[in-house]
C-alpha atoms as a PDB file:
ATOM      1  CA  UNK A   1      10.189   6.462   3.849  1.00  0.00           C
ATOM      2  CA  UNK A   2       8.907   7.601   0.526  1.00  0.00           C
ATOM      3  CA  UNK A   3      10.138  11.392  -0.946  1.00  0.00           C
ATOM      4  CA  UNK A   4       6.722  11.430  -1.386  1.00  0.00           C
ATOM      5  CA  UNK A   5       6.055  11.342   2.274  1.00  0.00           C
ATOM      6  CA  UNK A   6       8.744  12.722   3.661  1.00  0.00           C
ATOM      7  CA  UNK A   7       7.344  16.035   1.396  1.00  0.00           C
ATOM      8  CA  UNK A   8       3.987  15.946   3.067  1.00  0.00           C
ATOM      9  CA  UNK A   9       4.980  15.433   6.298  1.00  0.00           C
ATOM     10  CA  UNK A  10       7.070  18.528   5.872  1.00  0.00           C
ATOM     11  CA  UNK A  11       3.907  20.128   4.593  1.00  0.00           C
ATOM     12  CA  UNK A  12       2.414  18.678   7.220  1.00  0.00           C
ATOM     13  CA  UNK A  13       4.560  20.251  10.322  1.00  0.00           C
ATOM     14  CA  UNK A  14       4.615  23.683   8.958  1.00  0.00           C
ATOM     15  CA  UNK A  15       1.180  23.862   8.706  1.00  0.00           C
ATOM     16  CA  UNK A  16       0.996  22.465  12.658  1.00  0.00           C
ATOM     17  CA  UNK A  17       3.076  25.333  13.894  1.00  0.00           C
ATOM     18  CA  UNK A  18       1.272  27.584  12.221  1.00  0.00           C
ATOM     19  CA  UNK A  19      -1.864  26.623  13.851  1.00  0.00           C
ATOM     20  CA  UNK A  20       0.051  26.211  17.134  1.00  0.00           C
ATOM     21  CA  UNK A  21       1.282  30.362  16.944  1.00  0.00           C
ATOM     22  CA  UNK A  22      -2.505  31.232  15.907  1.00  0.00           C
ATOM     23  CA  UNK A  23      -3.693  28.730  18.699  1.00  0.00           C
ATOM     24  CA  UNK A  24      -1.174  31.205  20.894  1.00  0.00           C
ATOM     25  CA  UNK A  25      -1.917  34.197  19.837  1.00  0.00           C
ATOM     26  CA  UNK A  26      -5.761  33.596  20.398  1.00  0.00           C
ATOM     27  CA  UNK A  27      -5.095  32.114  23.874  1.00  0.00           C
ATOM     28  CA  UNK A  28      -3.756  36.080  24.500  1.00  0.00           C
ATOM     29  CA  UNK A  29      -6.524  37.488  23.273  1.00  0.00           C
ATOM     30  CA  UNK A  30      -9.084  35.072  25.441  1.00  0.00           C
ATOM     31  CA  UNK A  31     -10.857  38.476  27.160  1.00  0.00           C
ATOM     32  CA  UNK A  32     -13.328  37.446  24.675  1.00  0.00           C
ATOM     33  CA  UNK A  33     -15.576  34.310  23.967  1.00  0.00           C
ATOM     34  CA  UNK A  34     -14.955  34.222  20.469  1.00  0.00           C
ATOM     35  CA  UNK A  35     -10.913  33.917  20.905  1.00  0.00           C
ATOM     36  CA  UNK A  36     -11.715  31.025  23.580  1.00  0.00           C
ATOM     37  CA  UNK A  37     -13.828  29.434  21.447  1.00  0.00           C
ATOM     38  CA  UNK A  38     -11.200  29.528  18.581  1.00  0.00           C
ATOM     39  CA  UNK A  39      -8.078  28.600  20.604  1.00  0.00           C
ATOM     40  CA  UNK A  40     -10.296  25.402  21.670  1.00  0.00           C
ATOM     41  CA  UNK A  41     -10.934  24.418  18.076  1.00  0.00           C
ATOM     42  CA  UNK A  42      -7.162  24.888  17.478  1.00  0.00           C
ATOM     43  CA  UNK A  43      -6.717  22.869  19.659  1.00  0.00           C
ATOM     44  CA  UNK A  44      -8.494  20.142  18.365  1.00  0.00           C
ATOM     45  CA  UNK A  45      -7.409  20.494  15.045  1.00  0.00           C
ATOM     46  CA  UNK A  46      -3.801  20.285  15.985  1.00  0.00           C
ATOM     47  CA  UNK A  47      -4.372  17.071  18.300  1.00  0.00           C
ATOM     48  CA  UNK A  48      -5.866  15.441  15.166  1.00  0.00           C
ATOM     49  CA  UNK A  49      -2.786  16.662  13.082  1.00  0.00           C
ATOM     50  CA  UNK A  50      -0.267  15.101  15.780  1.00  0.00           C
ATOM     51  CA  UNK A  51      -2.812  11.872  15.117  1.00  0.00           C
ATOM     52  CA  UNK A  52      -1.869  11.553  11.302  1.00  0.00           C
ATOM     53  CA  UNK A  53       1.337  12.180  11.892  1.00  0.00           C
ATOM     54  CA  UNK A  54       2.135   9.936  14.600  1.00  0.00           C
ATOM     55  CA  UNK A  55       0.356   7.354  12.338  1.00  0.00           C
ATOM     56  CA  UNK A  56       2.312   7.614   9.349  1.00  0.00           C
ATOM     57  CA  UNK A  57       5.056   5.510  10.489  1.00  0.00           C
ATOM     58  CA  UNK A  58       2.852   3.358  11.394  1.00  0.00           C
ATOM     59  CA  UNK A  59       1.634   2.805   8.122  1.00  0.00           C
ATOM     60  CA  UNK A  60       5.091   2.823   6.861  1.00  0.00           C
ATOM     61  CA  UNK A  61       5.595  -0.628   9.042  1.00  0.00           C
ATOM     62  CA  UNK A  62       2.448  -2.555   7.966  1.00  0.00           C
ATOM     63  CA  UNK A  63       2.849  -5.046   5.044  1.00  0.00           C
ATOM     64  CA  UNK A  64       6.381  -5.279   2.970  1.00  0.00           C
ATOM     65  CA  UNK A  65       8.803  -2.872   2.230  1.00  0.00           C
ATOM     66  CA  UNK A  66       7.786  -1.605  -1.460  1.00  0.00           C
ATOM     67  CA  UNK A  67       4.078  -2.569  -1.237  1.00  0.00           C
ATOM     68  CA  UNK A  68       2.820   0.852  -0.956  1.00  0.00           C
ATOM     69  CA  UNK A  69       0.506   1.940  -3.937  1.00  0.00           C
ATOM     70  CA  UNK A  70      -0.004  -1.599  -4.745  1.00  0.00           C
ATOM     71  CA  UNK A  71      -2.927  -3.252  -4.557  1.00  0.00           C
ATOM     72  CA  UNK A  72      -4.056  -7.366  -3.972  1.00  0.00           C
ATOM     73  CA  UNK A  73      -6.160  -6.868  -7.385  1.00  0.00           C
ATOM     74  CA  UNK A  74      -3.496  -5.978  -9.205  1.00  0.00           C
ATOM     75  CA  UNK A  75      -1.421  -8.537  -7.554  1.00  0.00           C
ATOM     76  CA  UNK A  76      -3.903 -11.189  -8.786  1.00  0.00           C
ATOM     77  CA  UNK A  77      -3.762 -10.016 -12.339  1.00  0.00           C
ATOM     78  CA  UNK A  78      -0.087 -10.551 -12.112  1.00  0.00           C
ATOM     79  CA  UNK A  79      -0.931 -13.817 -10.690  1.00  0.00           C
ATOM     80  CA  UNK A  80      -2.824 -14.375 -13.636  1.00  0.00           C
ATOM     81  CA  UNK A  81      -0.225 -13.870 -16.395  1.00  0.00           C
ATOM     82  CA  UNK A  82       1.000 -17.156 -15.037  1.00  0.00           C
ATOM     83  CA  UNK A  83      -1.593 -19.373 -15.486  1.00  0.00           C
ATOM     84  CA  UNK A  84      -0.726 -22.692 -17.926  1.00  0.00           C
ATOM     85  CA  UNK A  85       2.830 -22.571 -16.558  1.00  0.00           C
ATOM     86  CA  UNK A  86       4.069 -25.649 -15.868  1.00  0.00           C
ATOM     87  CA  UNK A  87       5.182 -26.940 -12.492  1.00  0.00           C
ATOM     88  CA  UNK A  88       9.299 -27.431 -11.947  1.00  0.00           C
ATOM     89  CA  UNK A  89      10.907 -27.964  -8.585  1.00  0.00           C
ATOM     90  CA  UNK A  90      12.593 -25.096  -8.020  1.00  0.00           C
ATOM     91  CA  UNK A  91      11.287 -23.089 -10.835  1.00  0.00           C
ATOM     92  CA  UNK A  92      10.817 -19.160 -10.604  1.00  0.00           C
ATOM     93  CA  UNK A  93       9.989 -17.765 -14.123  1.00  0.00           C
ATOM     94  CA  UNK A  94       8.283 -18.219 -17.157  1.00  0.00           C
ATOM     95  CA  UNK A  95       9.571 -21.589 -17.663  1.00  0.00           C
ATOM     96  CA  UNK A  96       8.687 -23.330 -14.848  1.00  0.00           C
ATOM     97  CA  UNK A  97       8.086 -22.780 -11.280  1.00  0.00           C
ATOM     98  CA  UNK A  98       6.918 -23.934  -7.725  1.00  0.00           C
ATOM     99  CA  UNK A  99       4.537 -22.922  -5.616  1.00  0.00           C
ATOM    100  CA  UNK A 100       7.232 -20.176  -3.473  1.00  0.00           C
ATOM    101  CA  UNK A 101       8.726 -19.705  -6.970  1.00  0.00           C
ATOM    102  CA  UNK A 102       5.292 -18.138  -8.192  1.00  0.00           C
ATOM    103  CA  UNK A 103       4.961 -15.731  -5.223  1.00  0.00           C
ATOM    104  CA  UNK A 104       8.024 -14.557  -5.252  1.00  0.00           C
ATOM    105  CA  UNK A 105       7.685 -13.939  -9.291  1.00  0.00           C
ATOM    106  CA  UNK A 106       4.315 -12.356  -8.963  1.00  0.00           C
ATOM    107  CA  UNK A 107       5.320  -9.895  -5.984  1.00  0.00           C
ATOM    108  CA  UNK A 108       8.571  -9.181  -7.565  1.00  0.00           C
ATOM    109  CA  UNK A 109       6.299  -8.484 -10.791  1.00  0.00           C
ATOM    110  CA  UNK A 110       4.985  -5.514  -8.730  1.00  0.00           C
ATOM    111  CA  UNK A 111       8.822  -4.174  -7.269  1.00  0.00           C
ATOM    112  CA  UNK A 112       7.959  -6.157  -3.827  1.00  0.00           C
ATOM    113  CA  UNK A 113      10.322  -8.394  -2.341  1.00  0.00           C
ATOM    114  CA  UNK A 114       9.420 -11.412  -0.669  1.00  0.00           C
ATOM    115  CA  UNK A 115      11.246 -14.337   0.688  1.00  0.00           C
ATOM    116  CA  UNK A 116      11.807 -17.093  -2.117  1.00  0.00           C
ATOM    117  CA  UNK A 117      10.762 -20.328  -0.150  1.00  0.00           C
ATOM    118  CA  UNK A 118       7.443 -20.575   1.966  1.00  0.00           C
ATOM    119  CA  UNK A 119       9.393 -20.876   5.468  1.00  0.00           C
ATOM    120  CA  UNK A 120      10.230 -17.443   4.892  1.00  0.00           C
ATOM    121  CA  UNK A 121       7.299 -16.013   2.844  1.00  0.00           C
ATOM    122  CA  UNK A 122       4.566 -17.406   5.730  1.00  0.00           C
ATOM    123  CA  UNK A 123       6.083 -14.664   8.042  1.00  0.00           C
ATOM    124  CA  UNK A 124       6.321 -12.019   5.807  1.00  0.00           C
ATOM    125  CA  UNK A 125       3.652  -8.801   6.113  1.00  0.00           C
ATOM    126  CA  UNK A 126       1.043  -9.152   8.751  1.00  0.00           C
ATOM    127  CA  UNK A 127      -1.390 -11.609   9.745  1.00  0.00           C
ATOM    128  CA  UNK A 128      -5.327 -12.174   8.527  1.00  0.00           C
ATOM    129  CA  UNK A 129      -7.291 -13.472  11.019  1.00  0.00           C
ATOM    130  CA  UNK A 130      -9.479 -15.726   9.150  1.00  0.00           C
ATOM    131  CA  UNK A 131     -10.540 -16.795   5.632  1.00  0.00           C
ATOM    132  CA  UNK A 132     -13.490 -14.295   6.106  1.00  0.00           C
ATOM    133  CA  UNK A 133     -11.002 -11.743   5.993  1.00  0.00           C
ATOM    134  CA  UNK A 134      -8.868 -12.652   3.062  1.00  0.00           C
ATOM    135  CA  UNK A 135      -8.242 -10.406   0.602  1.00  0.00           C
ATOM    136  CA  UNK A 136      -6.831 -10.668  -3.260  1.00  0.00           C
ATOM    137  CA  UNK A 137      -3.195 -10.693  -3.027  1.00  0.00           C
ATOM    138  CA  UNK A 138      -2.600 -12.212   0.752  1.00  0.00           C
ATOM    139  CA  UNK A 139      -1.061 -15.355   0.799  1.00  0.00           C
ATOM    140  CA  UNK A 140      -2.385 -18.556   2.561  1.00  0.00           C
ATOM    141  CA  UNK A 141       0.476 -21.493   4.020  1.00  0.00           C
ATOM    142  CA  UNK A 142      -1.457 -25.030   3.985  1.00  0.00           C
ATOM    143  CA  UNK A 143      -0.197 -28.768   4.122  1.00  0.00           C
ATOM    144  CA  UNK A 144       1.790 -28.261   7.622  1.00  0.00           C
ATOM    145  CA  UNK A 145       3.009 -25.485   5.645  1.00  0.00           C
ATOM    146  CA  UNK A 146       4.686 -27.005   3.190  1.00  0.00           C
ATOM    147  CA  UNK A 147       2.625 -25.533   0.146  1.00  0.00           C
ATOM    148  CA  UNK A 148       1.276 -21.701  -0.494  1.00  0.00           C
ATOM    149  CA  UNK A 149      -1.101 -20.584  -2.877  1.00  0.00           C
ATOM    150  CA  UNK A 150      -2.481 -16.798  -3.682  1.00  0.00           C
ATOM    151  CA  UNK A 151      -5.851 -15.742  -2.535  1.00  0.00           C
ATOM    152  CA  UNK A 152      -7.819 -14.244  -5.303  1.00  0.00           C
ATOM    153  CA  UNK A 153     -11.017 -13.398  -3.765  1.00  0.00           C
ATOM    154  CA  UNK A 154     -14.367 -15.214  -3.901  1.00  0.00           C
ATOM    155  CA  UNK A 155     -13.036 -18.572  -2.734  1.00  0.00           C
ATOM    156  CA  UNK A 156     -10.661 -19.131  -5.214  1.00  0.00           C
ATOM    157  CA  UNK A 157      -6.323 -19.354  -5.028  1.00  0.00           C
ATOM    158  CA  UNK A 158      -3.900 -18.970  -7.492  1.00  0.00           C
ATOM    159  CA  UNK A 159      -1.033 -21.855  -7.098  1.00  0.00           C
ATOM    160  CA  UNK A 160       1.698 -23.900  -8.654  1.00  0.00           C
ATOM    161  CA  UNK A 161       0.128 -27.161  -7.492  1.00  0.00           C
ATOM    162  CA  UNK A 162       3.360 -30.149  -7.943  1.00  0.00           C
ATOM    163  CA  UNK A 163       4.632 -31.907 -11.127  1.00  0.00           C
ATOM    164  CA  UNK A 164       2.706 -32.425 -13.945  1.00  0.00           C
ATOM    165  CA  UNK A 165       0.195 -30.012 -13.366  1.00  0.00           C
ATOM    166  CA  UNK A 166       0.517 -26.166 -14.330  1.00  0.00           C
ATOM    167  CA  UNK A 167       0.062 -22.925 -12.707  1.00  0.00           C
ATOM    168  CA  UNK A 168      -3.852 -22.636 -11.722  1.00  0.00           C
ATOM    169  CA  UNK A 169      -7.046 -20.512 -11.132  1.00  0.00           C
ATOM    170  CA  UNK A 170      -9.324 -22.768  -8.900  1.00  0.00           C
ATOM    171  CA  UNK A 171     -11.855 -22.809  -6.432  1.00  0.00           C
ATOM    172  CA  UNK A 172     -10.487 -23.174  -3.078  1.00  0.00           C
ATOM    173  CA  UNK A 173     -10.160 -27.026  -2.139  1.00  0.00           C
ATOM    174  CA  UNK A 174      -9.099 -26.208   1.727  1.00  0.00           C
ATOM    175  CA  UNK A 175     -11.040 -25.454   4.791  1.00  0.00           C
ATOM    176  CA  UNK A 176      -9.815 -23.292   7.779  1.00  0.00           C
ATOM    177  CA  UNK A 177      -8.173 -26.362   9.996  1.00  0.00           C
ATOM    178  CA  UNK A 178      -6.296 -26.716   7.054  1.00  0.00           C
ATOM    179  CA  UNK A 179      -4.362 -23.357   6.824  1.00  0.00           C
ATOM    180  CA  UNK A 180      -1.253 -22.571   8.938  1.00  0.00           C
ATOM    181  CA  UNK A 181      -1.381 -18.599   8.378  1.00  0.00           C
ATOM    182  CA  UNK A 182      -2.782 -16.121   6.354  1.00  0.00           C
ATOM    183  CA  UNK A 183      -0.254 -13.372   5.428  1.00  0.00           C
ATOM    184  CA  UNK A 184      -1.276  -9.558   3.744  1.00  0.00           C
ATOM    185  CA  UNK A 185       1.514  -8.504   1.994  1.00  0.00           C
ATOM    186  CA  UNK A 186      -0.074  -5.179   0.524  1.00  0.00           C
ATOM    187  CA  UNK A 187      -2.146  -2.856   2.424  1.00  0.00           C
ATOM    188  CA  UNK A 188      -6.107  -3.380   2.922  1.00  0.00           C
ATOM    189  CA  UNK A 189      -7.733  -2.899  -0.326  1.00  0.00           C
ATOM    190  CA  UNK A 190     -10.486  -0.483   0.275  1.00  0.00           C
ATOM    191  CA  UNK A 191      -7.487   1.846   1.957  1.00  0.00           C
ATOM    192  CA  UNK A 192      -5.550   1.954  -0.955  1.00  0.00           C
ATOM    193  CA  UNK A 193      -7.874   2.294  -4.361  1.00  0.00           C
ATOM    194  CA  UNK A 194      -9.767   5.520  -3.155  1.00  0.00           C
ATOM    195  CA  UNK A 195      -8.858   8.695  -5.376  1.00  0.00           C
ATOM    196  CA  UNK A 196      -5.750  10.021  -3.546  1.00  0.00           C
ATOM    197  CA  UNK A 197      -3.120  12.827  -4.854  1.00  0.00           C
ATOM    198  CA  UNK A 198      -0.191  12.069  -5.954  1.00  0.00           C
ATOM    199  CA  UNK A 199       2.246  13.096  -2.464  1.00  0.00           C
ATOM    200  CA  UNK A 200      -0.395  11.244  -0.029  1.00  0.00           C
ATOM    201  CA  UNK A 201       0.905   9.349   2.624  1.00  0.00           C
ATOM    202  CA  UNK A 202      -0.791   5.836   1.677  1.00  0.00           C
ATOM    203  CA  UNK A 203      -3.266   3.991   4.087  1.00  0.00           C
ATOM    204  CA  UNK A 204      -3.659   7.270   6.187  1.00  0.00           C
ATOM    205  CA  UNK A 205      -7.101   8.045   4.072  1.00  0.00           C
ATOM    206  CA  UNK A 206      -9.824   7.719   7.331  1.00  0.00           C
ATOM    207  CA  UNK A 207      -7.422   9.588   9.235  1.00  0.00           C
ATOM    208  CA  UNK A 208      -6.725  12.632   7.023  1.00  0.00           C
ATOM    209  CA  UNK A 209     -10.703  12.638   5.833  1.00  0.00           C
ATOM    210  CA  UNK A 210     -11.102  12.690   9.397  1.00  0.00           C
ATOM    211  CA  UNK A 211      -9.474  15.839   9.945  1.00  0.00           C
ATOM    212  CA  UNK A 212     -10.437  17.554   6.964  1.00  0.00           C
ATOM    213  CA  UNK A 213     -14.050  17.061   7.981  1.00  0.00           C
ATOM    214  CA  UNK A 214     -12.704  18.815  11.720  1.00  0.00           C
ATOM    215  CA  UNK A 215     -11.128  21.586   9.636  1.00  0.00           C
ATOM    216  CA  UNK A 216     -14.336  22.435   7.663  1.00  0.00           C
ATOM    217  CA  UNK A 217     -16.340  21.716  11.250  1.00  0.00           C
ATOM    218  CA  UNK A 218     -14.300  23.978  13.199  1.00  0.00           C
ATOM    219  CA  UNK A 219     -14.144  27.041  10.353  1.00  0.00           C
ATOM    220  CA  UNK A 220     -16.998  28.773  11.017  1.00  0.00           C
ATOM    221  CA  UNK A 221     -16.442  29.066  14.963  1.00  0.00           C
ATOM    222  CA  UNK A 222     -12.885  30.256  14.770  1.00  0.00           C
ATOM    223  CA  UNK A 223     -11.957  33.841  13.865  1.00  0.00           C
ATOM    224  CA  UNK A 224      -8.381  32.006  12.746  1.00  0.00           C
ATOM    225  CA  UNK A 225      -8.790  29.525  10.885  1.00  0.00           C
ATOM    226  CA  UNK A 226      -9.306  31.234   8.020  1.00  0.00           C
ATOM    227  CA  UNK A 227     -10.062  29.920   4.073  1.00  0.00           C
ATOM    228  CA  UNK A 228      -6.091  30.014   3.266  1.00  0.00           C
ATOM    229  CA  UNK A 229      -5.265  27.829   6.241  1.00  0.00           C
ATOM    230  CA  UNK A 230      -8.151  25.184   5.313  1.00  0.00           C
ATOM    231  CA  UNK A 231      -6.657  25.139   1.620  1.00  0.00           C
ATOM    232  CA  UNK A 232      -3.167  25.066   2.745  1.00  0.00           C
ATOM    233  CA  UNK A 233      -4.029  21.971   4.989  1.00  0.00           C
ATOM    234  CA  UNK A 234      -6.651  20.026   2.485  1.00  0.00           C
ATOM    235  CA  UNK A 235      -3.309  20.675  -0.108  1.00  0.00           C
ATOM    236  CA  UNK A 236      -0.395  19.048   2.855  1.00  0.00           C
ATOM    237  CA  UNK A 237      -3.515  16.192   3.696  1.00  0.00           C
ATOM    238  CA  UNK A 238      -3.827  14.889   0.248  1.00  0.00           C
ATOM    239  CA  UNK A 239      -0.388  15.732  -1.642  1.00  0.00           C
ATOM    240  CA  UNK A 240      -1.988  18.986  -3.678  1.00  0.00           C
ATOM    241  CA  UNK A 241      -4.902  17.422  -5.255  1.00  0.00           C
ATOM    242  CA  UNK A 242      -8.295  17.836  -4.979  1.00  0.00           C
ATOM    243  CA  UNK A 243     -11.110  16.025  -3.114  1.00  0.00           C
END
């Protein structure tokens, strides 16, 4: 787990018990509808904190250690650099590599670690369902998975193709009862690129707008949830900055 995270969870909690002592504190004072109403939307607002947190380290175990703040664009641009380098058995750098070799380069390109041959790299991250779902950056096993190429969106691959031939951009050659597995090594795209602060906990963005959107809902019928306790949680939610 990310300092990073580990600070905004922290944020996180103490905002939680805070709204768990007003929560208290207006269940007390329930001779009145207004406190009833208030300790209700308390409620609520805590059961949706308990929600991103219990989902944070679930995030954490999605894709590869390391992949967080990475995205599969900027994996194909790293992909990219490659192109015109020639095929070698064995090859892993500038010089020369295989199809495996040019994952692993790319992804370690980015700080992510991946296994160096395909038996290993087809089981890394999580599964895509189908070439519908592909995204830039996952990786798709083909040939009785004994070749891999990199997915860069609208039907084409990125792949070290055998000897003689050089690292390539091309159209995608392959149907679906061709592929073995589709693997996402970095989380969804449109979960990662959206304007985040700096100490967010990555790919809990529907989650956390989620809540802020209960926060703002819940403001006006609860006599504690006051403008400091919105801005304290907006500031935990997305790492101090701004929406």
């Amino acid at each position: 787990m990310t300092a990073a995270m580990t600070e905004a969870i922290g944020r996180i909690q103490t905002i939680r018990t805070t709204i768990e002592q007003l929560s208290g504190a207006s269940t007390a004072r329930a001779a009145s509808t207004a406190d009833t109403t208030a300790g209700a939307a308390n409620t609520d607002f805590s059961a949706l904190l308990n929600k991103a947190l219990s989902s944070a380290g679930a995030a954490q175990s999605s894709g590869v250690a390391g992949s967080e703040g990475v995205t599969g664009t900027a994996v194909k641009d790293a992909a990219m650099k490659y192109i015109g380098v020639p095929y070698v058995f064995g090859g892993e750098d500038a010089n020369g590599m295989d199809c495996s070799g040019l994952v692993q380069r790319v992804y370690a390109d980015l700080g992510i670690e991946v296994p160096r041959l395909v038996s290993g790299q087809m089981t890394a991250g999580t599964p895509v369902a189908s070439l519908a779902e592909a995204q830039p950056g996952d990786l798709i096993v083909t040939d009785n998975a004994e070749h891999i190429v990199i997915y860069a969106g609208d039907n084409k691959v990125i792949h070290a193709p055998y000897e003689g031939r050089t690292v390539s951009y091309v159209d995608r050659w392959f149907d679906e009862s061709d592929i073995v597995t589709i693997r996402r090594i970095v989380p969804t795209e449109t979960a990662n690129t959206a304007s985040l602060g700096s100490g967010a906990i990555p790919g809990q963005r529907l989650d956390l707008q989620a809540l802020l959107g209960s926060i703002t809902g819940q403001q006006t019928n609860s006599s504690t949830m006051n403008e400091s306790l919105l801005a304290a949680a907006r500031a935990a939610m997305l790492g101090g900055g701004t929406r």
